[in-house]
Protein backbone atom coordinates (compact mmCIF):
# COMPACT_ATOMS: atom_id res chain seq x y z
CA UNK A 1 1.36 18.68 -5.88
CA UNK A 2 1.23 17.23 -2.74
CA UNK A 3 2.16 19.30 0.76
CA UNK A 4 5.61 19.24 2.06
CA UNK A 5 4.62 17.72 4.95
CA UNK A 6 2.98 14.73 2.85
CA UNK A 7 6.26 13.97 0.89
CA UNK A 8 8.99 11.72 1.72
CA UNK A 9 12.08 13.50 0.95
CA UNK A 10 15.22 11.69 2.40
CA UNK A 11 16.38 8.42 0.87
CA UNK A 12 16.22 7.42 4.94
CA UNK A 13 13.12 7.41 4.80
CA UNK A 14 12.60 5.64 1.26
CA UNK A 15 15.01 2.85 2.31
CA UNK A 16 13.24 2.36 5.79
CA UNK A 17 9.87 2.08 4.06
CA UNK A 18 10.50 -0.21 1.74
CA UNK A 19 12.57 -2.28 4.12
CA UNK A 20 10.10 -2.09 7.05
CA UNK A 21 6.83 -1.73 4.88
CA UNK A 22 4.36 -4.58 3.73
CA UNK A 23 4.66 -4.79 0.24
CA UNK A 24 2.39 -5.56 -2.15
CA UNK A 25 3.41 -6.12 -5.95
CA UNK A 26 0.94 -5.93 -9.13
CA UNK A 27 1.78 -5.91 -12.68
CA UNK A 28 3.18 -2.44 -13.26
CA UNK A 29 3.77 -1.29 -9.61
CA UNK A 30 4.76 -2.19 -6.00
CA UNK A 31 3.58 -0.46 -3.05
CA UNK A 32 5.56 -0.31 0.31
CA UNK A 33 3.31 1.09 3.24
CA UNK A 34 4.91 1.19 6.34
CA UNK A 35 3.05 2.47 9.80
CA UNK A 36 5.08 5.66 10.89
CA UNK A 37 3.86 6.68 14.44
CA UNK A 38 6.51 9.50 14.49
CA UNK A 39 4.56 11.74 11.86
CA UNK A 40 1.43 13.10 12.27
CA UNK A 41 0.50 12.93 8.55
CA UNK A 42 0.66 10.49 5.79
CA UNK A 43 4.03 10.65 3.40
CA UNK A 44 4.42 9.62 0.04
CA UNK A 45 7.27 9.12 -2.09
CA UNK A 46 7.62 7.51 -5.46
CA UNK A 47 10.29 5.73 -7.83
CA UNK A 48 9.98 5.72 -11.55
CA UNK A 49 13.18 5.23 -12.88
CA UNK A 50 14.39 4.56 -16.41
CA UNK A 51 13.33 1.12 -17.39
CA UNK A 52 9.92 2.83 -17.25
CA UNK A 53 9.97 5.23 -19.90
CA UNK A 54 11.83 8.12 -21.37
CA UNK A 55 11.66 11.30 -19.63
CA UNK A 56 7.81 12.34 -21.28
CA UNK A 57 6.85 9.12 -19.69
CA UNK A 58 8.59 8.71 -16.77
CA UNK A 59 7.34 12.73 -15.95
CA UNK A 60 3.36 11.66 -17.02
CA UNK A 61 3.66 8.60 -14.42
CA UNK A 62 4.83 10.60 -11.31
CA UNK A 63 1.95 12.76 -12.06
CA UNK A 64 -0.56 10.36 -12.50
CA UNK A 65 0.42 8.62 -9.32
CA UNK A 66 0.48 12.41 -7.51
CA UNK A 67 -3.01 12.84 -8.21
CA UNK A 68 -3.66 9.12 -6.91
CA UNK A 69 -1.58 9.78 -3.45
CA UNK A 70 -3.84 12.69 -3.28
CA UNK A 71 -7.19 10.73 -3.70
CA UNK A 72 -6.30 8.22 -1.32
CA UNK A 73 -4.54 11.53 1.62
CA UNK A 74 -8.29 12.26 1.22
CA UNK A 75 -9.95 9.21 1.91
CA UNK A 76 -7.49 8.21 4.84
CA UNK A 77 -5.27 10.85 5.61
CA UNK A 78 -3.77 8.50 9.14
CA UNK A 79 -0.28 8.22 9.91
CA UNK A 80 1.60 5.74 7.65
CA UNK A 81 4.20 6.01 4.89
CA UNK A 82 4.22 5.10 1.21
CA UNK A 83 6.02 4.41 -1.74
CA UNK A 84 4.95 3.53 -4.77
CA UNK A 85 7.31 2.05 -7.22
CA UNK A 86 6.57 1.82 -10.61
CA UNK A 87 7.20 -1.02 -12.89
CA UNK A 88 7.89 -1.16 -16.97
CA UNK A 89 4.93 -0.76 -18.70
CA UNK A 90 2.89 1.59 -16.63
CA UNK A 91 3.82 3.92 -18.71
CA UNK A 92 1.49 3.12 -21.26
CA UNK A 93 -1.17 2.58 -18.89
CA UNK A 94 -4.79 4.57 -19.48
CA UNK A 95 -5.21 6.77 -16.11
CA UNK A 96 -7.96 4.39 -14.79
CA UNK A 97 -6.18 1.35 -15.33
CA UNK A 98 -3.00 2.42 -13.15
CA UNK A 99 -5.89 4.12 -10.71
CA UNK A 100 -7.29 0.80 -10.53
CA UNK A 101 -4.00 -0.96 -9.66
CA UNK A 102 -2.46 1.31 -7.19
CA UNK A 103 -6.01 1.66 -5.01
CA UNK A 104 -5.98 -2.31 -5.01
CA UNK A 105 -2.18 -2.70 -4.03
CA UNK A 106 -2.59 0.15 -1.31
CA UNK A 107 -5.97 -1.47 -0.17
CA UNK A 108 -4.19 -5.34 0.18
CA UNK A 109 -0.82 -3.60 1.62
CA UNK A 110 -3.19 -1.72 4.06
CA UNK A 111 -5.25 -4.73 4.89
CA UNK A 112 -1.31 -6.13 6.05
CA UNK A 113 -0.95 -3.43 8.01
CA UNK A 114 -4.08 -3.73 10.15
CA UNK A 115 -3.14 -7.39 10.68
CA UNK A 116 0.16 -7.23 11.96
């Protein structure tokens, strides 16, 4: 579980993300990372809605991509938000192969970032 403080909870802040954010689609998901100089910490916040999977599914999928939010607070914890949408099919995904895909959107999102 990530920390309060490293959650997006208001749809606010969902709806300026993904408004505001670079995005950057791959097959089963599309990140939104928007630079948030207001909060001191990284946020997260993710959409997996019904298309996905049932409820097993859709449940296995936000905690995969938990555990995924929490590698990457670790490896660069600066301030910035995120949301991760997922797409059909990434349900059915092995771990590493939706690992794989959300590092490499969050890495070309970030990249984006650091340009604009």
């Amino acid at each position: 579980m990530l920390a309060r403080e490293n959650r997006l909870t208001s749809a606010l802040d969902f709806k300026s993300t993904m408004k505001a954010g670079n995005k950057q689609v791959s097959d089963h998901v599309i990140i939104y990372l928007k630079r948030d100089e207001a909060q001191p910490h990284a946020r997260f916040g993710f959409l997996v809605g019904k298309p996905v999977a049932g409820a097993v599914g859709r449940n296995l999928t936000k905690r995969r991509l938990r555990s995924i939010a929490a590698e990457i607070l670790k490896s660069n914890p600066s301030n910035y938000s995120l949301v991760v949408r997922a797409l059909p099919g990434s349900a059915e995904l092995d771990w590493n192969r939706l690992r794989e895909e959300v590092l490499a959107a969050f890495d070309g999102a970030f990249q984006k970032r650091t340009k604009a």
